[in-house]
Protein backbone atom coordinates (compact mmCIF):
# COMPACT_ATOMS: atom_id res chain seq x y z
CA UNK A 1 -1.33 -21.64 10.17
CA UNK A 2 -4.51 -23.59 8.53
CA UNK A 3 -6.74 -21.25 6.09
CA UNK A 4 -9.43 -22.17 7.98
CA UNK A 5 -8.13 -20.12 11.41
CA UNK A 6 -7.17 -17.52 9.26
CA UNK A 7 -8.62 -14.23 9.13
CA UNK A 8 -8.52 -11.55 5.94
CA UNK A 9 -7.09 -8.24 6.57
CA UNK A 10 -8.67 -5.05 4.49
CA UNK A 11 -7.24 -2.12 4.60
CA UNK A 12 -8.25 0.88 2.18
CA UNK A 13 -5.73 2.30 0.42
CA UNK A 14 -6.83 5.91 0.17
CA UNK A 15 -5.70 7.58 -3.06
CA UNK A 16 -7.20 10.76 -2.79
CA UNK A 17 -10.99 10.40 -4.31
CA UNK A 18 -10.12 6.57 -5.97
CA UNK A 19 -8.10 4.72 -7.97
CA UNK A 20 -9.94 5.98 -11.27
CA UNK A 21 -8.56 9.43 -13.08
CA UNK A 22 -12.38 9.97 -13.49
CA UNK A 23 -13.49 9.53 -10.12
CA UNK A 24 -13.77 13.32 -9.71
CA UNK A 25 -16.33 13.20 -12.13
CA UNK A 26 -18.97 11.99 -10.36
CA UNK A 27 -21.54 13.22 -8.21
CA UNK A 28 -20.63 12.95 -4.90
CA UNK A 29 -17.20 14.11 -5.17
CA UNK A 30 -16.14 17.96 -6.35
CA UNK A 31 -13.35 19.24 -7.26
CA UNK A 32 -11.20 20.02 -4.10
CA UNK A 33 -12.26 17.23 -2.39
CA UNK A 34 -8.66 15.31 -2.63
CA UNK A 35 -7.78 18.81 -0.12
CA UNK A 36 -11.01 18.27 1.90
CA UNK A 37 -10.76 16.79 5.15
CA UNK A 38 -14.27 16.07 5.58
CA UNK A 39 -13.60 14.19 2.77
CA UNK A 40 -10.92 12.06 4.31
CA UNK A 41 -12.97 11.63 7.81
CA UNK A 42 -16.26 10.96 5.60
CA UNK A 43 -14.38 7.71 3.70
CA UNK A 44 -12.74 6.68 7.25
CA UNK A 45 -15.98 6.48 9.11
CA UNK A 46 -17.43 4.50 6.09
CA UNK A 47 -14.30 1.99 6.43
CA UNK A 48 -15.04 1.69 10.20
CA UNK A 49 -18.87 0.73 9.85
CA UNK A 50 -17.47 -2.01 7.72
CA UNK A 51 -15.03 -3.69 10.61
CA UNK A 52 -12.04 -2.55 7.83
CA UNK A 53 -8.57 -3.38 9.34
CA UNK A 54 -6.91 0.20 8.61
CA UNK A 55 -7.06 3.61 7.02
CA UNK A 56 -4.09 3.35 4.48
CA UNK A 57 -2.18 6.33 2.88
CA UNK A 58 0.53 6.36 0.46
CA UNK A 59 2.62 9.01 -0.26
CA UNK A 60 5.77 10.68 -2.17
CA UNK A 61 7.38 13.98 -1.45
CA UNK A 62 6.61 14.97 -5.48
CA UNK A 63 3.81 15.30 -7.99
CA UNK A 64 3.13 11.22 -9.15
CA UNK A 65 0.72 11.83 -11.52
CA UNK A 66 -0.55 14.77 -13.88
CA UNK A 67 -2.77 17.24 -11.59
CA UNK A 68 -3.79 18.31 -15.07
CA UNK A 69 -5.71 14.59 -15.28
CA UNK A 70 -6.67 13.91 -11.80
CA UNK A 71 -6.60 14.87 -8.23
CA UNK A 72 -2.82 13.68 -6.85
CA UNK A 73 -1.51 13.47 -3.35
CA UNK A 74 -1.43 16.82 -2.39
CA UNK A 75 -1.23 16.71 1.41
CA UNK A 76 0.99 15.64 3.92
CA UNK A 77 -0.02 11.76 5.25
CA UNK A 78 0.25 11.67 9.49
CA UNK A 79 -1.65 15.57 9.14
CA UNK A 80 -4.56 13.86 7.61
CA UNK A 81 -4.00 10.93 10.41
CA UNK A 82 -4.52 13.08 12.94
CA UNK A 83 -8.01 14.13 11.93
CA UNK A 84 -9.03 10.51 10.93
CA UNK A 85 -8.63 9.62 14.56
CA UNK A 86 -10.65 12.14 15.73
CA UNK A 87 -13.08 11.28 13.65
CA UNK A 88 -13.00 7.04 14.52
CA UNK A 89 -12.25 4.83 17.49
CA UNK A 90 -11.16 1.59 16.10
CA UNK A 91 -9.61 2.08 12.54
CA UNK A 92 -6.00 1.43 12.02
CA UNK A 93 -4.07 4.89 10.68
CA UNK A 94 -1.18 3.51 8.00
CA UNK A 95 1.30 6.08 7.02
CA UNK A 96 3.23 6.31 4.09
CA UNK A 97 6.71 7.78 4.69
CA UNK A 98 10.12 7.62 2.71
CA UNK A 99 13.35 6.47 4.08
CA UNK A 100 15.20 8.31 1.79
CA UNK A 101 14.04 11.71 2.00
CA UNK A 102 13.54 11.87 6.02
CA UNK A 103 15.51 12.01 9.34
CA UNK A 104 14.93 8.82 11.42
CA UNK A 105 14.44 10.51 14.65
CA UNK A 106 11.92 13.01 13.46
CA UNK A 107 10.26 10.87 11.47
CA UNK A 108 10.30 8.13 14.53
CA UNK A 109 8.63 10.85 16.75
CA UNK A 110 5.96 12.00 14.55
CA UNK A 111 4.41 8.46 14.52
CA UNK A 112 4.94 7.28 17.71
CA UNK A 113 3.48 10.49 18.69
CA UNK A 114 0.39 9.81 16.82
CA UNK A 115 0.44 6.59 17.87
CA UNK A 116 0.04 7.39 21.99
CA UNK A 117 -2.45 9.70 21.17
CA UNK A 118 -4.46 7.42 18.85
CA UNK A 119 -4.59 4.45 21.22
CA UNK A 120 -1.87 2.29 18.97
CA UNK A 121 -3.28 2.80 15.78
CA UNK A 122 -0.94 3.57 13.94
CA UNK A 123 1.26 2.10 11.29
CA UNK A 124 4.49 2.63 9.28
CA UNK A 125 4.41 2.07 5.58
CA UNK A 126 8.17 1.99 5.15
CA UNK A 127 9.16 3.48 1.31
CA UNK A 128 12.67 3.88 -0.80
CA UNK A 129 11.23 6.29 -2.96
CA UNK A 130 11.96 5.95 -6.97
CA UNK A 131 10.65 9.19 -8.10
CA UNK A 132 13.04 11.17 -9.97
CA UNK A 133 10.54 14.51 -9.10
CA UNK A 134 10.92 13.83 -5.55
CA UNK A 135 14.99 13.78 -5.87
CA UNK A 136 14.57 17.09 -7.46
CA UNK A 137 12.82 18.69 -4.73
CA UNK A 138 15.25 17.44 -2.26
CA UNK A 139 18.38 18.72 -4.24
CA UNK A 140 19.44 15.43 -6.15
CA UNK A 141 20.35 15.52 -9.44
CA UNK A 142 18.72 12.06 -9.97
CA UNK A 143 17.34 9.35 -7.99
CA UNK A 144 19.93 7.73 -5.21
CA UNK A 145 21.00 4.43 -6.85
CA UNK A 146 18.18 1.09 -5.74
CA UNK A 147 21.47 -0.70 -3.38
CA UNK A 148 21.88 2.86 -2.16
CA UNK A 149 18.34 3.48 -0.94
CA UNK A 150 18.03 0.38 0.32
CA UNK A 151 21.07 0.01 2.78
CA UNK A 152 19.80 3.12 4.30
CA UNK A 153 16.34 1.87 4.25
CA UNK A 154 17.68 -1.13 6.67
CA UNK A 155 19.84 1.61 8.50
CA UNK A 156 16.58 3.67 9.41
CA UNK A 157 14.18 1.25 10.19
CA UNK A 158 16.96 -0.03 12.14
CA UNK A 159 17.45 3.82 14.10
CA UNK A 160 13.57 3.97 14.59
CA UNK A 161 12.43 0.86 15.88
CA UNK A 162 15.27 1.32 18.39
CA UNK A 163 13.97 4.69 18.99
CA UNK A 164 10.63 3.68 19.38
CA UNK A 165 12.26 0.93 22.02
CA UNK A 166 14.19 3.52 23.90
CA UNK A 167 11.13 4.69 24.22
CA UNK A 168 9.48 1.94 26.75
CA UNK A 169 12.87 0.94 28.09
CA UNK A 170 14.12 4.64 28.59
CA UNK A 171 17.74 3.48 27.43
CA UNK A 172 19.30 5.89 25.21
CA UNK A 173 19.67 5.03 21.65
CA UNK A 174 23.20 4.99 20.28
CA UNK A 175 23.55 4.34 16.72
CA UNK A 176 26.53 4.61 14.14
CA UNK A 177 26.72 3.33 10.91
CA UNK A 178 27.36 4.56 7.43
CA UNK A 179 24.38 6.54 7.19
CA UNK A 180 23.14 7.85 10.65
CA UNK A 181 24.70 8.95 14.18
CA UNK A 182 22.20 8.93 17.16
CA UNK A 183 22.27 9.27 20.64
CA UNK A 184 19.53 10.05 22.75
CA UNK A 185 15.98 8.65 23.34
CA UNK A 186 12.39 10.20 22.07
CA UNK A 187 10.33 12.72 23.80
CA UNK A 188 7.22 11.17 22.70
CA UNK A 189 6.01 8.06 25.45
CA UNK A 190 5.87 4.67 24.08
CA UNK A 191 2.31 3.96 23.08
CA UNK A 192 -0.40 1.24 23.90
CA UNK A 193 0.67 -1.45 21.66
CA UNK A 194 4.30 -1.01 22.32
CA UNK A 195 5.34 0.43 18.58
CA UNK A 196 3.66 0.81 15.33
CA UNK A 197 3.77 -1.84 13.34
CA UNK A 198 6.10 -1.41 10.14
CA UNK A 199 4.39 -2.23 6.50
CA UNK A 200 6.72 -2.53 3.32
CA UNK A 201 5.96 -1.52 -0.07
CA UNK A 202 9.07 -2.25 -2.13
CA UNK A 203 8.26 -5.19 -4.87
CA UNK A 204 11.93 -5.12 -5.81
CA UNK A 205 14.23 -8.34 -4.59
CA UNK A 206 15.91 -6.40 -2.27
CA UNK A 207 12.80 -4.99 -1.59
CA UNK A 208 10.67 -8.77 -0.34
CA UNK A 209 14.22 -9.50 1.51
CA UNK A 210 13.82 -5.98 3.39
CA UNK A 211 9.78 -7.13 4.07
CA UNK A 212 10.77 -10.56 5.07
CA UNK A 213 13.08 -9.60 7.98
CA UNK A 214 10.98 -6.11 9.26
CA UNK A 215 8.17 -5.81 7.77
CA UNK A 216 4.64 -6.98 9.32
CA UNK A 217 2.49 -6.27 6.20
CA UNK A 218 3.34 -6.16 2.55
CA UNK A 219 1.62 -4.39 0.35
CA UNK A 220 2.21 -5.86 -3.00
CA UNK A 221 1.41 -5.42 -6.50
CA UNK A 222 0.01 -8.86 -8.32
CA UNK A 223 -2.65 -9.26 -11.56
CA UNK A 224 -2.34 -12.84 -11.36
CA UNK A 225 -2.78 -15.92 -8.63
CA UNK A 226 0.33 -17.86 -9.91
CA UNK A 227 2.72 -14.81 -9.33
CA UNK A 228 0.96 -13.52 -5.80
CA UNK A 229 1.42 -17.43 -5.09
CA UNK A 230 5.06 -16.57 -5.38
CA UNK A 231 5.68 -13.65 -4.17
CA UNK A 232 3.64 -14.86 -0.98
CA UNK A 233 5.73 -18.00 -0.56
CA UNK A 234 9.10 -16.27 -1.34
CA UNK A 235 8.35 -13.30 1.35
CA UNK A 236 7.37 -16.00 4.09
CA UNK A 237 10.35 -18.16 3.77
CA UNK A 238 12.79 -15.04 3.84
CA UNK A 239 11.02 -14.63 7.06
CA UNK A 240 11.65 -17.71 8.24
CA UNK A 241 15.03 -17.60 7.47
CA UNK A 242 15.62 -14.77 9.28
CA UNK A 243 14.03 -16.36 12.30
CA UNK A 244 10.55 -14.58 12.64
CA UNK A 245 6.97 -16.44 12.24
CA UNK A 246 6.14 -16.32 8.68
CA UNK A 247 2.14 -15.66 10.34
CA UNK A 248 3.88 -12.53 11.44
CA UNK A 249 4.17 -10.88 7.73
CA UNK A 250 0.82 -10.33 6.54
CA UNK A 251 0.90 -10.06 1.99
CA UNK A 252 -1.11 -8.05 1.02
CA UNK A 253 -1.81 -7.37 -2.31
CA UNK A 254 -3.46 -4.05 -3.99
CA UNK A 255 -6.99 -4.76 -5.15
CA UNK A 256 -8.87 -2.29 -7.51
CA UNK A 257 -12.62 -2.92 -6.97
CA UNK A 258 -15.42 -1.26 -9.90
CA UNK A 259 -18.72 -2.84 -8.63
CA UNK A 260 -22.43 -3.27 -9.99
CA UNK A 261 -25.25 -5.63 -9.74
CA UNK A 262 -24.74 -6.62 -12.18
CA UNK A 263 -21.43 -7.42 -14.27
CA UNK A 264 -23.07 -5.14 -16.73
CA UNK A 265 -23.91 -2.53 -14.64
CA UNK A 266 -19.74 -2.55 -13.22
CA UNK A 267 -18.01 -2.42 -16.77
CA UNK A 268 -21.10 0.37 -17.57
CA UNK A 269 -19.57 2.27 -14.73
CA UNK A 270 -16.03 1.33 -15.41
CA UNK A 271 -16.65 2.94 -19.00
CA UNK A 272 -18.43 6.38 -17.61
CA UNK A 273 -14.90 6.31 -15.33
CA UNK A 274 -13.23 6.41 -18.69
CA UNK A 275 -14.58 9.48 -20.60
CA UNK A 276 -13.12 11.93 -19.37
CA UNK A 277 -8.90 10.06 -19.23
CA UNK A 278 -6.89 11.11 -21.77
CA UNK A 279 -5.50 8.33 -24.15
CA UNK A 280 -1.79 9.37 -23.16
CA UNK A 281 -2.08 8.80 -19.35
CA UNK A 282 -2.51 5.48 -20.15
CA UNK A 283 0.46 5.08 -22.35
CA UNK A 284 2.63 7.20 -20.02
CA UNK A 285 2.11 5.17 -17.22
CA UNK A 286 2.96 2.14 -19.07
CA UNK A 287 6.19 3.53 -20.08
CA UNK A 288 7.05 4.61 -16.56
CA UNK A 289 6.15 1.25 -15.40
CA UNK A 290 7.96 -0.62 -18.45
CA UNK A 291 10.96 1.79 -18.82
CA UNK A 292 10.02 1.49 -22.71
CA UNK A 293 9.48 4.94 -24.38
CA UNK A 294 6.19 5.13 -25.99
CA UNK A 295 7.76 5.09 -29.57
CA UNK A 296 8.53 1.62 -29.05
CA UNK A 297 5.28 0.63 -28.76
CA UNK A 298 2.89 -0.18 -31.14
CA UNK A 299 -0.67 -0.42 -29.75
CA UNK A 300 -1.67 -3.40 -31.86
CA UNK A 301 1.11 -5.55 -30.90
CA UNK A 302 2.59 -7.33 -28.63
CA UNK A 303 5.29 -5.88 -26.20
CA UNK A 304 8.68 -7.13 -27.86
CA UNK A 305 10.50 -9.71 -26.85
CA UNK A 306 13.56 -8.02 -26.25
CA UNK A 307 11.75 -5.38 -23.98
CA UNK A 308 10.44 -7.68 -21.44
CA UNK A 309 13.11 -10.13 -21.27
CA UNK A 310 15.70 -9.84 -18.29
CA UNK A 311 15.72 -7.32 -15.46
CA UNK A 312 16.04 -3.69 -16.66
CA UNK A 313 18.96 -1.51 -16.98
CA UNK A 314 19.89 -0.37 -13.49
CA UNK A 315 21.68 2.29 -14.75
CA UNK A 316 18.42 3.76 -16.65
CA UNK A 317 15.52 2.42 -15.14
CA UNK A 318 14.53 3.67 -11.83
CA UNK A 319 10.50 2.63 -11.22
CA UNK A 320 9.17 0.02 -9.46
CA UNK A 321 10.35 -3.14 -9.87
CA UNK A 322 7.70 -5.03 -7.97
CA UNK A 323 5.14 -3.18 -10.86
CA UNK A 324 7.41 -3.80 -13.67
CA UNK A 325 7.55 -7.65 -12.80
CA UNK A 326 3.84 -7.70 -12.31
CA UNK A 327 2.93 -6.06 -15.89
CA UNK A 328 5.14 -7.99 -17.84
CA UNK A 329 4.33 -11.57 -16.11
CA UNK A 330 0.39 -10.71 -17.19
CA UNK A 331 1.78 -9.64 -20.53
CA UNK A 332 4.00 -12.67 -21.27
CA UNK A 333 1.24 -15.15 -19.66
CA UNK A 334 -1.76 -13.89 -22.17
CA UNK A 335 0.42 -12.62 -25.11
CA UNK A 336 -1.74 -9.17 -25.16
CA UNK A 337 -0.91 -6.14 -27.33
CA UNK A 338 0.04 -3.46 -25.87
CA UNK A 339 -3.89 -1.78 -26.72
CA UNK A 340 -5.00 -5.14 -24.70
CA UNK A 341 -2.70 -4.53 -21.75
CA UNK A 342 -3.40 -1.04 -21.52
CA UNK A 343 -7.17 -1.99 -20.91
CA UNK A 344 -6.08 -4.71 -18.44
CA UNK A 345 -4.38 -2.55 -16.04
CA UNK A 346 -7.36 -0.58 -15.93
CA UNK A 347 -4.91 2.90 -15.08
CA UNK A 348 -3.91 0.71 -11.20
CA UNK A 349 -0.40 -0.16 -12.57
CA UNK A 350 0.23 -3.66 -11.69
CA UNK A 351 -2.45 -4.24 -9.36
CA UNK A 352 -5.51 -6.71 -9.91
CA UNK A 353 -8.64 -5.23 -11.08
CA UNK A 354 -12.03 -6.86 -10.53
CA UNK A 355 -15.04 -5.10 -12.79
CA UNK A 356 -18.43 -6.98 -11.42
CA UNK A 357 -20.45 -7.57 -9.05
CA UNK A 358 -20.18 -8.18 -5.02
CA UNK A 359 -19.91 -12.22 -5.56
CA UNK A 360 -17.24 -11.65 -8.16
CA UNK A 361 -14.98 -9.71 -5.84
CA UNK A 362 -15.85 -11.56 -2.43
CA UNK A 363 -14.92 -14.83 -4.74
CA UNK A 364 -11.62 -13.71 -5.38
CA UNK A 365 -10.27 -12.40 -2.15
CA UNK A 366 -11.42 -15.71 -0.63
CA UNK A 367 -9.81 -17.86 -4.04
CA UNK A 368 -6.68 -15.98 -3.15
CA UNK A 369 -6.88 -16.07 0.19
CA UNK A 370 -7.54 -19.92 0.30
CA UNK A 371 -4.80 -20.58 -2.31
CA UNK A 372 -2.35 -18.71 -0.10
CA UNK A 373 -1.53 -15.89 -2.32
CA UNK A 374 -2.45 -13.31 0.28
CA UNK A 375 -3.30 -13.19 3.61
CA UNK A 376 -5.94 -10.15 2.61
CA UNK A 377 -5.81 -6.72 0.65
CA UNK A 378 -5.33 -2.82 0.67
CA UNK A 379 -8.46 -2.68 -1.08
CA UNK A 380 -8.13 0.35 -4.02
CA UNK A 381 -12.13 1.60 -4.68
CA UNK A 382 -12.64 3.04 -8.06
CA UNK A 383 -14.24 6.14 -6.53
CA UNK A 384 -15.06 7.35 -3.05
CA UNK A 385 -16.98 7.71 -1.35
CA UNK A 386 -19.15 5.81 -3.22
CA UNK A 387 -17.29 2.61 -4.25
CA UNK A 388 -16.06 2.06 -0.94
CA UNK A 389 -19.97 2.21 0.56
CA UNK A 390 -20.77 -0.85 -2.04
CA UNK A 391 -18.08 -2.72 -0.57
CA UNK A 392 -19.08 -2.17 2.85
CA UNK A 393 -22.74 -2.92 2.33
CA UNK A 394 -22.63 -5.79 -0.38
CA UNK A 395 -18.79 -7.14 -0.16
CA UNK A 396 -18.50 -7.53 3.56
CA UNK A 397 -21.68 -8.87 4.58
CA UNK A 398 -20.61 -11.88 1.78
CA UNK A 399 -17.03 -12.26 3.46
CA UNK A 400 -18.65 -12.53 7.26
CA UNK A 401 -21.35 -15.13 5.99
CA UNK A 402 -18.18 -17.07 4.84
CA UNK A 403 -16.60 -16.96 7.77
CA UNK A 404 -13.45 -14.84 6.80
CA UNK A 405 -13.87 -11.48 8.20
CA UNK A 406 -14.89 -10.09 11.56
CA UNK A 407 -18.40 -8.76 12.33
CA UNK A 408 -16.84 -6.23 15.17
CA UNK A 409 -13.93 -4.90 16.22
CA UNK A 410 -12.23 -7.36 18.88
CA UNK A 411 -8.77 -6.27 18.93
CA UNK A 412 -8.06 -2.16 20.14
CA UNK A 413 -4.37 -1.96 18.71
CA UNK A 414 -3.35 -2.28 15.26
CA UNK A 415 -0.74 -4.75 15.91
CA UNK A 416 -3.52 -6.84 17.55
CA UNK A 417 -5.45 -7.11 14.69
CA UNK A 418 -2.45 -7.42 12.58
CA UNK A 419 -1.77 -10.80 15.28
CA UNK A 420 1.70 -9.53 15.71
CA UNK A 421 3.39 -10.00 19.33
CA UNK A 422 4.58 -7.08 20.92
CA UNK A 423 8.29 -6.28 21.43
CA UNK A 424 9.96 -7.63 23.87
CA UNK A 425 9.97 -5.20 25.86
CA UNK A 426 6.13 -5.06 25.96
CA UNK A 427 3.51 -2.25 25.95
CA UNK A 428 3.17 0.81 27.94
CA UNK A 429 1.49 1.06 30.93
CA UNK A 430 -1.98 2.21 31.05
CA UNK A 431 -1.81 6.06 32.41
């Protein structure tokens, strides 16, 4: 498909009140607002004013980060769904939910549920899970093995989009395989746009070859054009291999925007962000992300050699590969010391940061966008509300008068706007 019939899609990645430790410093937060709904339904009706594609919620059944830093995932995704689509009419609702600490059939008939009753809204972000703190709560001594998790991953998505078909067709499911046995069919009716669609967050090899035969958006972790060129191209032909449209799989990497009118005025506010981060969550996210302890690091120089070259130990390392590669391509590509890259990933991992103003973000979703190193973004605000409100008032007005984004809301599903096909079997019948 030419660039120029292409059309971005922006969803917002909701983590809690932003991407920033600080963000629950400022004003228009306070301090239980990551366990205020208002605050969820506040930030979703902001998204919908500005045409945004979905409402997009990651998860993991554990603590992530320190809730002695900042405010961390504290409440169940598809609960906090439920009230966002009371609250809007056309937003997308994307779920985060892990393959490796669920049941296929319950978790298939929580979101198609949601899904009927949100007018096909909704959306599967489809997760492995790597978090050693999640095992633990689940009774694991350690983390499943990466093969492990992802053979079942294919198993389940496997179990629930034929659940979710059973549930138009009304033929009972029957499923056996190493990991599940099912028989039966959902109670929940199949919904308006037929099934959710499935999105795929795994950055891992066997993680793109998962997203290029399911997965109809990809949310990715890139800091630099040359490797989201890559990742982009290698996703879409393992799509094609298997058969599907590439068009169909929709990359889309994380984007951390800090904006000001100036560029001043953004790396002013980035700073104030700062203040109040200890120096160690910095450095302890870098060592998740590496799988380097911190006493092999020296801030003033470079990452070593020997750390960054080759895949990791399997046997040790258990984080995100898809973050790993990212950090350590931007490392390797502008020979920063560690002090340098810790100030680069600007505390979003391995996802692209733009400090500046509303020209200097629209101009690089649309140099990515043209260059074919994304086919749009799960946009990551600083703060909300209030980062998100700049980008609805100064980003997206720049991005329509370009001709990339919608000014309304044409398509009522998500998998419309998404410009996936429905299953073969097609959509439900209006009641």
């Amino acid at each position: 498909m030419s660039s120029s019939r292409r059309q971005l899609v922006l969803n917002v990645n909701v983590l809690d009140v932003g991407i920033a430790p600080g963000a629950w410093t400022l004003d228009d937060v306070h301090a239980h607002s990551f366990v205020d709904l208002d605050h969820f339904t506040r930030v979703a009706r902001i998204a919908e004013r500005g045409t945004l594609d979905a409402f997009f919620l990651a998860d993991g059944p554990g603590f992530w980060e320190n809730p002695r830093v900042k405010p961390t995932r504290a409440l169940e995704p598809l609960v906090i769904l439920a009230a966002v689509a009371t609250a809007t009419e056309n937003l997308g609702l994307i779920g985060t939910a892990s393959t490796t600490f669920n049941d296929p059939r319950d978790l298939a008939e929580r979101f198609l549920s949601l899904d009927y009753l949100s007018g096909g809204r909704v959306g599967w972000n489809v997760v492995t899970t790597y978090s050693p703190t999640a095992a633990a709560n689940f009774g694991f001594d350690q983390i499943p093995d990466r093969d492990y998790r992802y053979r079942r991953a294919e198993a389940f998505v496997g179990v629930v989009t034929a659940l979710w078909k059973s549930a138009r067709s009304g033929v009972p499911v029957s499923h056996h395989s190493e990991f599940f046995d099912v028989d039966g069919v959902l109670r929940a009716p199949a919904s308006e746009q037929g099934q959710p669609p499935l999105v795929q967050a795994g950055g891992s090899p066997a993680g793109r070859e998962l997203a290029g035969r399911t997965a109809h958006g990809v949310f990715s972790a890139e800091l630099t054009l040359d490797s989201a060129r890559r990742h982009y191209k290698h996703v879409k032909d393992v799509a094609r291999a298997a058969g599907r449209n590439p068009d169909d799989v929709k990359i889309l990497p994380g984007l951390i925007t800090v904006l000001g009118s100036t560029e001043a005025e953004a790396v002013a506010r980035h700073e104030q962000l700062r203040e109040h981060v200890p120096a160690r969550f910095g450095w302890d996210r870098l060592s998740l992300t590496l799988g380097v302890p911190l006493a092999e690091l020296d801030l003033d120089q470079p990452i070593p050699p020997s750390l960054l070259d080759g895949p990791p130990d399997p046997a040790t390392f258990s984080g995100s590969l898809g973050f790993r590669e990212s950090v350590v391509g931007l490392a390797r590509e502008r020979n920063l010391t560690v002090a340098q890259l810790l100030r680069e990933l600007n505390g979003g991992g391995g996802h692209r940061a733009v400090i500046g103003t509303p020209e200097q973000v629209a101009d690089t979703i649309e140099a990515w966008f043209r260059a074919e190193a994304a086919d749009g973004f799960n946009l990551m605000p600083d703060a909300f509300p209030s980062g998100l409100d700049t980008f609805v008032d100064e980003v997206v007005p720049l991005l329509r008068n370009r001709g990339l984004f919608r000014h309304e809301y044409a398509e009522k599903t998500l998998r419309d706007r998404f410009a996936v096909p429905l299953p073969e079997y097609g959509a439900a019948r209006s009641a």
